[in-house]
Each structure stands twice: as structure tokens, then as C-alpha cells.
N, C-alpha and C. Protein backbone atom coordinates (compact mmCIF):
# COMPACT_ATOMS: atom_id res chain seq x y z
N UNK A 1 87.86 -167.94 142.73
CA UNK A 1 89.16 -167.43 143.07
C UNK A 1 89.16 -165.92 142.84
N UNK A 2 90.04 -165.26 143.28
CA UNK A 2 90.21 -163.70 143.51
C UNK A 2 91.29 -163.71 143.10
N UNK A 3 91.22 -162.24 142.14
CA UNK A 3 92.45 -161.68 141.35
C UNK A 3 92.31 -160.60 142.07
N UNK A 4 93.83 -159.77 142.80
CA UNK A 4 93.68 -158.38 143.74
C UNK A 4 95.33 -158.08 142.92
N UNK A 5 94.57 -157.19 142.17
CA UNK A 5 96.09 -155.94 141.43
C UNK A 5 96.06 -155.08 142.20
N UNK A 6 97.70 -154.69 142.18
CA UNK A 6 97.74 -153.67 143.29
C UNK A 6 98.91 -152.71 142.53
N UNK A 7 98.37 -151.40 142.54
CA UNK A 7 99.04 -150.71 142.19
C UNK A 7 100.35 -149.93 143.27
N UNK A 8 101.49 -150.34 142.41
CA UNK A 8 103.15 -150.06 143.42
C UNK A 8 103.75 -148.58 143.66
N UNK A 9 104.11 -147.85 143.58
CA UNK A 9 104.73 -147.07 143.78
C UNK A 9 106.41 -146.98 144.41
N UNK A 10 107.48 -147.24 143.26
CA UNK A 10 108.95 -147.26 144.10
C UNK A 10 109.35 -148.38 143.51
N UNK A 11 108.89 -149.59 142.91
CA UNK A 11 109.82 -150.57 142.45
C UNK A 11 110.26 -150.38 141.34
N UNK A 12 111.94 -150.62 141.56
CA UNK A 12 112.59 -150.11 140.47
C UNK A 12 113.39 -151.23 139.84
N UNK A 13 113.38 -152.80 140.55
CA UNK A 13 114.20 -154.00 139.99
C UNK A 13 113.41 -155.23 140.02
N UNK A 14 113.95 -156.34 139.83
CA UNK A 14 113.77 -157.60 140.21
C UNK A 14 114.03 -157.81 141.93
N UNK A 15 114.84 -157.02 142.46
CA UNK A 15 114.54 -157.31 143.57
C UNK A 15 113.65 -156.89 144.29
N UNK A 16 113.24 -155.42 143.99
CA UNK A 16 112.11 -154.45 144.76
C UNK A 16 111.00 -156.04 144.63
N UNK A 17 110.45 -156.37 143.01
CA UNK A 17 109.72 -157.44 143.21
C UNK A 17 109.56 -158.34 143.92
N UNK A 18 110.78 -159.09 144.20
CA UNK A 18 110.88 -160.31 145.18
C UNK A 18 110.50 -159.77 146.52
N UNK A 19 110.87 -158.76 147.08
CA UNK A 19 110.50 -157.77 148.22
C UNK A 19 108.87 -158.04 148.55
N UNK A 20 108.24 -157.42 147.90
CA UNK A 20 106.89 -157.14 147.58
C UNK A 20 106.40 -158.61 148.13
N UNK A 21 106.84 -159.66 146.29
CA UNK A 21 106.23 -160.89 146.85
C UNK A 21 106.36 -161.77 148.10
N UNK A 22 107.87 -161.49 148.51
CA UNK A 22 107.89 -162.18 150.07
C UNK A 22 107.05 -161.80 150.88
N UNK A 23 106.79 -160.51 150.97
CA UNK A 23 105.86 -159.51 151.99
C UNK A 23 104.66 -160.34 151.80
N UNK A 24 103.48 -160.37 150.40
CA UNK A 24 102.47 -160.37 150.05
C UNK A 24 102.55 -162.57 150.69
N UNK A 25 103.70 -163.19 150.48
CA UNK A 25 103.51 -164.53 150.76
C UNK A 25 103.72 -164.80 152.27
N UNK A 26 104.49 -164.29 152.85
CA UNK A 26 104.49 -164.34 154.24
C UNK A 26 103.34 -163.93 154.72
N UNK A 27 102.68 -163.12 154.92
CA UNK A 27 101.15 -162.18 155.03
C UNK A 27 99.83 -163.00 155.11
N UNK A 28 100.01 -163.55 153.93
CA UNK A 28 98.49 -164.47 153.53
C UNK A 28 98.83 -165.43 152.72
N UNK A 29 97.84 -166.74 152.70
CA UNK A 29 97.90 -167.69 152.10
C UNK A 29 97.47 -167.32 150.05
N UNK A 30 98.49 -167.49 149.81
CA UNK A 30 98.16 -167.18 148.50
C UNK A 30 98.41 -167.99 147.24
N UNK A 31 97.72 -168.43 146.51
CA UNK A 31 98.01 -169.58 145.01
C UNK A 31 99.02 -168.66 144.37
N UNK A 32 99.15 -167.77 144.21
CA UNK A 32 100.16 -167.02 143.30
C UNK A 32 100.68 -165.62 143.16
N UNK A 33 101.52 -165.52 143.35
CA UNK A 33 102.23 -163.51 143.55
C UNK A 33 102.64 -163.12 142.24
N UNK A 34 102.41 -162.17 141.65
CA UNK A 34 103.72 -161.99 140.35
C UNK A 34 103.98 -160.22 140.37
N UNK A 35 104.99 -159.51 140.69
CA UNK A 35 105.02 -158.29 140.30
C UNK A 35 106.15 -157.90 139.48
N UNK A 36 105.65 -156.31 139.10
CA UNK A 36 106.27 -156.08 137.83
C UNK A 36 106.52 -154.88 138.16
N UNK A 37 108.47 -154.56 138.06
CA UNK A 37 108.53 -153.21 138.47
C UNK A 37 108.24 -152.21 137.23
N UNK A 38 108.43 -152.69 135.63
CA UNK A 38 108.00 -151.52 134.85
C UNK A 38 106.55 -150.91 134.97
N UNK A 39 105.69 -152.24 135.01
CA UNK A 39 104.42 -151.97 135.75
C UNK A 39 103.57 -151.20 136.61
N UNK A 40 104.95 -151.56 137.65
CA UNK A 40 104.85 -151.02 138.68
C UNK A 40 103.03 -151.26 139.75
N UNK A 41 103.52 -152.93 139.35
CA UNK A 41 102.06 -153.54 139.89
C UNK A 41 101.99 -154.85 140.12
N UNK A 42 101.34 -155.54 141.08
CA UNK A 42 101.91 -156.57 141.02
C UNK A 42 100.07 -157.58 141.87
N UNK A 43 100.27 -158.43 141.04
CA UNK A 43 99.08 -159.04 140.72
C UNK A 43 99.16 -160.80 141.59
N UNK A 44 97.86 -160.56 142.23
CA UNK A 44 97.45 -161.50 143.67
C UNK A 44 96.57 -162.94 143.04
N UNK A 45 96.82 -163.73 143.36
CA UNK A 45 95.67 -165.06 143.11
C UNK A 45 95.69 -165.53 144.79
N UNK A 46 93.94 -165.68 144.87
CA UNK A 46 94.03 -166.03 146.20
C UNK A 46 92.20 -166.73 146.58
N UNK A 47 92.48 -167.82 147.24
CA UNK A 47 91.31 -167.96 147.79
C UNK A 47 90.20 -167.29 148.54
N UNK A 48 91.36 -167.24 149.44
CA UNK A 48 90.37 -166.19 150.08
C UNK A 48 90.76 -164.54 150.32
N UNK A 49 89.68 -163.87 150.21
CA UNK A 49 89.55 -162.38 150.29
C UNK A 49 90.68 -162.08 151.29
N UNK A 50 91.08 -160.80 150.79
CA UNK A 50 92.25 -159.93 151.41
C UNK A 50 91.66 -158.26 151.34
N UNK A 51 91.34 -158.00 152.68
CA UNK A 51 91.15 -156.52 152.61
C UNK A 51 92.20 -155.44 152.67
N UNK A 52 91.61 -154.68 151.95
CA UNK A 52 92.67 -153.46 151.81
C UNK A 52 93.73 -153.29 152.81
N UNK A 53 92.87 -152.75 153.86
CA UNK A 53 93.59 -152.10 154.79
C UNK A 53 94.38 -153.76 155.32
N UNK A 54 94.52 -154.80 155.25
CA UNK A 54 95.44 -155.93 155.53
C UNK A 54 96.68 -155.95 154.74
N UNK A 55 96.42 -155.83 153.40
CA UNK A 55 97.18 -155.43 152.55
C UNK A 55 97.91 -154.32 152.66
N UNK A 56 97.78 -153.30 152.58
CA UNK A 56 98.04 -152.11 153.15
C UNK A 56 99.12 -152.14 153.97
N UNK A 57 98.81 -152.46 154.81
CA UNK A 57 99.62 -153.14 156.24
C UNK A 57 100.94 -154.33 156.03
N UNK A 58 100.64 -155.07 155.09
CA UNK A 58 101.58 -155.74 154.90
C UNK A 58 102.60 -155.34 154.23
N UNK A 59 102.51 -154.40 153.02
CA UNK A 59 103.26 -154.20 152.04
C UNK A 59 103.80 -152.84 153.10
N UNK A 60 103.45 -151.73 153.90
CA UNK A 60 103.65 -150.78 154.54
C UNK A 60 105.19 -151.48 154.98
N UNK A 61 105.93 -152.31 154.99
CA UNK A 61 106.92 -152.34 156.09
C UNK A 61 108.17 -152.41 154.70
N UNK A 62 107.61 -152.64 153.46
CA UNK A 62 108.89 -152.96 152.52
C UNK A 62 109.05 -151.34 151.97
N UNK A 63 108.55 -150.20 152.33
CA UNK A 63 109.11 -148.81 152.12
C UNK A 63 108.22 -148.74 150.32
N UNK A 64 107.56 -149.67 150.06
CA UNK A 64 106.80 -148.76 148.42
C UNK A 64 105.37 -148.39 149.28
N UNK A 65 105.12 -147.69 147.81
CA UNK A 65 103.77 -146.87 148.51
C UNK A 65 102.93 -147.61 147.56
N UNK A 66 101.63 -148.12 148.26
CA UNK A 66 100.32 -148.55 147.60
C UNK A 66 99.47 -147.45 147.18
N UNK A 67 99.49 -147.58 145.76
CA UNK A 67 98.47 -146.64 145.43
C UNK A 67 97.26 -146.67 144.99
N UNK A 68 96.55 -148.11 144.48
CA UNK A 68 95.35 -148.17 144.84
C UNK A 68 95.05 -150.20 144.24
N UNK A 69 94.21 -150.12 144.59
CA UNK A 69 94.19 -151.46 144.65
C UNK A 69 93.03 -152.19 144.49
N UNK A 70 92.84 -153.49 143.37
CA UNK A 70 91.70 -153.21 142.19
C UNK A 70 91.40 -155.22 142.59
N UNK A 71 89.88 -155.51 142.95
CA UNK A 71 89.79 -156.64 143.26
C UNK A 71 88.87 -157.25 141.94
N UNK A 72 88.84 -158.25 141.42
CA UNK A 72 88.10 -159.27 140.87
C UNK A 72 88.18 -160.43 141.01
N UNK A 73 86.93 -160.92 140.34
CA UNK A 73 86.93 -162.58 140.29
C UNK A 73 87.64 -162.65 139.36
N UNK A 74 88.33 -164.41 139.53
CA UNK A 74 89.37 -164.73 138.04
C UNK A 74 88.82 -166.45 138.06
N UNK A 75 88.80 -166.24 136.47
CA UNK A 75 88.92 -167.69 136.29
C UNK A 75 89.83 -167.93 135.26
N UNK A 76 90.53 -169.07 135.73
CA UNK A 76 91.39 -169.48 135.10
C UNK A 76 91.26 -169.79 133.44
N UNK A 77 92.49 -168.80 132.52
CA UNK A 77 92.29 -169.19 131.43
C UNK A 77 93.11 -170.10 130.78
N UNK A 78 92.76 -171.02 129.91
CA UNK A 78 93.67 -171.96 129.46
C UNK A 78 93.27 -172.64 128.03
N UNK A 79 93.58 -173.57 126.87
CA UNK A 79 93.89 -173.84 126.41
C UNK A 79 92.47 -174.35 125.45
N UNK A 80 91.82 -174.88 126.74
CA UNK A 80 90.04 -175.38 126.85
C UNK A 80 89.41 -174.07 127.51
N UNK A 81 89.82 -172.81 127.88
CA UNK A 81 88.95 -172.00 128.61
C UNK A 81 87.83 -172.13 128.13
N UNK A 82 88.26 -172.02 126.77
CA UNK A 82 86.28 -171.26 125.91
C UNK A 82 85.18 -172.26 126.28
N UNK A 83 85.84 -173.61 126.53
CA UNK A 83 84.27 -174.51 126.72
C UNK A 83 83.74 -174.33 127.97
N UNK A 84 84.18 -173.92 128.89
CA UNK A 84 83.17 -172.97 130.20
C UNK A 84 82.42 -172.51 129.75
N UNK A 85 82.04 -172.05 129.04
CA UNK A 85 80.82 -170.68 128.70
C UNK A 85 80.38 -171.96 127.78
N UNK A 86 80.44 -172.85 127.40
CA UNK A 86 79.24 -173.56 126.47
C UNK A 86 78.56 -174.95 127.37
N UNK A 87 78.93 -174.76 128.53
CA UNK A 87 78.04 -175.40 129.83
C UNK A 87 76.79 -175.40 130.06
């Protein structure tokens, strides 16, 4: 799975957020949206890869500015995480 943080520029509420995440869920198929206007960032779970410039493009129509935008792998942490690594 893919974790894609994206740094916001302009969100100033709970709604700027909801904004964002409608944009980012309408756009692409995604397991999970969450943004944060103190943050001012708002963080992607997704199967499959999302390129920049798609992204870019999507969020371009809700008026914040993307300012840069940071991809990794994620694995899920939880409760049992630690026994992954003793596999």
C-alpha cells in the first residue's frame, strides 16, 4: 500500500478539509483521505500509485496550492504490528 502526504497551502477549516478530501475521493480510488488544516497537509492511503502531476490536477480546481508532495510505502500499524518483523 502507498502513503502520498501532500503538502496544502490555504486550508484554514474543517471545511477547506472536506474540500480537499472530496476532490482527492472523487479523483482516484482511495482506502483512505485524512487532512489537516493546522497541518496544513493531508495524508493519502491508496493502492494504487497516483502521480504528481494527476494529483496536481485534481486538487488544482479546489483554489489551495500544492506545495510538495512526499510518497511512501505504508504498512499498516496496529496492536500486533511488531510481529511482522519476527517472520
Amino acid at each position: 500500500m502507498n502513503q502520498i502526504t501532500v503538502k496544502i497551502d490555504g486550508m484554514m477549516c474543517g471545511m477547506c478539509e472536506s474540500h480537499v478530501n472530496d476532490a482527492i475521493r472523487r479523483a482516484f480510488p482511495v482506502k483512505k483521505v485524512t487532512s489537516s488544516h493546522t497541518k496544513g497537509e493531508t495524508v493519502i492511503l491508496t493502492e494504487k500509485d497516483v502521480s504528481e502531476a494527476e494529483l496536481r490536477a485534481a486538487l488544482e480546481p479546489t483554489g489551495y496550492q500544492v506545495l510538495w508532495i512526499r510518497k511512501e510505502t505504508y504498512e499498516k500499524k496496529g496492536l500486533l504490528g511488531f510481529l511482522k518483523g519476527n517472520k
